[in-house]
Protein backbone atom coordinates (compact mmCIF):
# COMPACT_ATOMS: atom_id res chain seq x y z
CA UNK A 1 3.25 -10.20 -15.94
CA UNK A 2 1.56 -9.59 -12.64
CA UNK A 3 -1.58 -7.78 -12.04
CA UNK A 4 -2.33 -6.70 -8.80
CA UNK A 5 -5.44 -5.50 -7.36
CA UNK A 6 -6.23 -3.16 -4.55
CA UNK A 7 -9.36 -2.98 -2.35
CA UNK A 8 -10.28 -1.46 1.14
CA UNK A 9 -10.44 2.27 0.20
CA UNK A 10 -12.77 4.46 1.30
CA UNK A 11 -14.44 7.50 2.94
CA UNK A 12 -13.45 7.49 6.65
CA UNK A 13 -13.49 10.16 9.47
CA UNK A 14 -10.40 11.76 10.88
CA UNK A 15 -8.98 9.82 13.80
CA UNK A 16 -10.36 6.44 11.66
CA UNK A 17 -8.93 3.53 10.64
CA UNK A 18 -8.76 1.61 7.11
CA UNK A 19 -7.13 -1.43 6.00
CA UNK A 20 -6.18 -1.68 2.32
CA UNK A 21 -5.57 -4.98 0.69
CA UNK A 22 -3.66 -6.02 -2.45
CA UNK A 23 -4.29 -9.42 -3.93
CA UNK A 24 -1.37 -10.03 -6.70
CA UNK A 25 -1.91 -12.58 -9.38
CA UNK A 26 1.03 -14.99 -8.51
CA UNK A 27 3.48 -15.70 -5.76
CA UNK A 28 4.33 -12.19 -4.11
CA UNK A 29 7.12 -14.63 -2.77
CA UNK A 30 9.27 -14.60 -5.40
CA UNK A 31 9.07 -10.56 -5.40
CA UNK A 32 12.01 -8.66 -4.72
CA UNK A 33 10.17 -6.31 -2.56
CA UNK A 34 6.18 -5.27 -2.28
CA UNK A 35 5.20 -1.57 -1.28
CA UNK A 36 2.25 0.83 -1.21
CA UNK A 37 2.65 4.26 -2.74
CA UNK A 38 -0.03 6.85 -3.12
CA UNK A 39 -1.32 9.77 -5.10
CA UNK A 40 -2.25 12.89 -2.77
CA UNK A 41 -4.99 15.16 -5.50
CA UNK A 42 -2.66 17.37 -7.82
CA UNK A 43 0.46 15.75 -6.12
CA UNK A 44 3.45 13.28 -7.27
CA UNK A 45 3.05 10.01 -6.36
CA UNK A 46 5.14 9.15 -3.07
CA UNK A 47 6.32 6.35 -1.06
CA UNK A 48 3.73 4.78 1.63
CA UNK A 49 6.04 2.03 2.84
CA UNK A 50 7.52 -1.01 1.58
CA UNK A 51 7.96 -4.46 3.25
CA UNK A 52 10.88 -7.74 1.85
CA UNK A 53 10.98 -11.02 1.45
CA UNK A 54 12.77 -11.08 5.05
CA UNK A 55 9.56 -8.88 6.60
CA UNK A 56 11.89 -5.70 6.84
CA UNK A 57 9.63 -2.54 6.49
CA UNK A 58 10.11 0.88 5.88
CA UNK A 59 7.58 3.44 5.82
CA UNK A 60 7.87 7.24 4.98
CA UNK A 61 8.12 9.89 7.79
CA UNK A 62 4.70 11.28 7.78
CA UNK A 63 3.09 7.43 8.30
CA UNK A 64 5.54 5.96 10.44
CA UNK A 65 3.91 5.13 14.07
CA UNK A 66 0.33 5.06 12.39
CA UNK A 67 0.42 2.86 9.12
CA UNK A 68 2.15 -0.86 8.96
CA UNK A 69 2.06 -3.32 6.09
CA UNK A 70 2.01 -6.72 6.20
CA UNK A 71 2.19 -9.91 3.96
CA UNK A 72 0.85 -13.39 3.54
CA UNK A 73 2.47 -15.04 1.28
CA UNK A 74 0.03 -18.04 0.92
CA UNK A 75 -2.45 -16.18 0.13
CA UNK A 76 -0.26 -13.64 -2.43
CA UNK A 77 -1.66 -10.86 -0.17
CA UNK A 78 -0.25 -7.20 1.15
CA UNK A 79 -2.05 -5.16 3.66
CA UNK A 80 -1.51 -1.90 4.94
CA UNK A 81 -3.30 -0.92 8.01
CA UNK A 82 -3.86 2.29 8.59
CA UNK A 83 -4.80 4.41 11.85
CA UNK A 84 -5.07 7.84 13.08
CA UNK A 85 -6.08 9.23 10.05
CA UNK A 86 -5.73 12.38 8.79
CA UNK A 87 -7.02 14.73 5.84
CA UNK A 88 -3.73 14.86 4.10
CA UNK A 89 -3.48 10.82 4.12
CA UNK A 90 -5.89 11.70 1.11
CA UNK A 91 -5.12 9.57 -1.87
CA UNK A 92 -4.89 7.47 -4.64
CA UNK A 93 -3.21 4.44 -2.49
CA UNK A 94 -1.25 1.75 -5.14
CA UNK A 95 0.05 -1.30 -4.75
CA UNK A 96 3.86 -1.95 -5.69
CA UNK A 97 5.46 -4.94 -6.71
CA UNK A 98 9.48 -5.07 -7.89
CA UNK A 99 10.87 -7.98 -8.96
CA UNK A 100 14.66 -9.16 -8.45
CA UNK A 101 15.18 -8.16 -11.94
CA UNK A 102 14.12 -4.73 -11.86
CA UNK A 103 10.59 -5.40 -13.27
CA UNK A 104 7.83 -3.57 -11.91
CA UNK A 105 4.17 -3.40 -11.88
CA UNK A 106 1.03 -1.52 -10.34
CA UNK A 107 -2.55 -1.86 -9.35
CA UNK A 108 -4.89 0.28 -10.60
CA UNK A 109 -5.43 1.82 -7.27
CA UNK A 110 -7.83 2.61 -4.62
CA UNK A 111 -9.20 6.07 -3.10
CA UNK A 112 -8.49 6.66 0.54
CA UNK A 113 -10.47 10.35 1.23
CA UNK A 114 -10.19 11.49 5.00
CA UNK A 115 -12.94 14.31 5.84
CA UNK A 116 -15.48 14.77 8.51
């Protein structure tokens, strides 16, 4: 079992910047593969970006060039930075974690609202 927690959301201005951070409750090392998904208001949660045990990244379309995600794997951390923000970035913002196995788990999330 791993429970992971999210923090860093907020209310922020178009144009802003926010850095979300997930602290997992054991080694995100031995994950498969950490990523951030999120939860746009009466939407399907989608794919933010995910990062590997090698550092590889991928984000989806309508983040790439403004969001990266990171990971310290001393401290069982993953970030994701974001910039240029923008109304529809509006979410629910999760943390992902897959194990080699299949096995996954969520946070419980954290509320990212863009809006002058």
């Amino acid at each position: 079992q791993v429970q992971l927690a999210e923090s860093g959301g907020g209310l922020v201005q178009p144009g802003g910047s926010l850095r979300l951070s997930c602290a997992a409750s054991r080694s995100i090392f031995s994950s498969y593969r950490m990523g951030w998904y999120r939860q746009p208001p009466g939407k399907e949660r989608e794919l933010v970006g995910r990062i590997g045990n090698d550092d590889s990244t991928n984000y989806a379309d309508s983040v790439k060039g403004r969001f990266t995600i990171s990971r310290d794997n001393a401290k069982n951390m993953v970030y994701l930075q974001m910039h240029s923000l923008k109304p529809e970035d509006t979410a629910v913002y999760y943390c992902h974690y897959l194990q080699s196995n299949g096995l996954a788990y969520w946070g419980q999330g954290t509320q990212v609202t863009v809006a002058s």
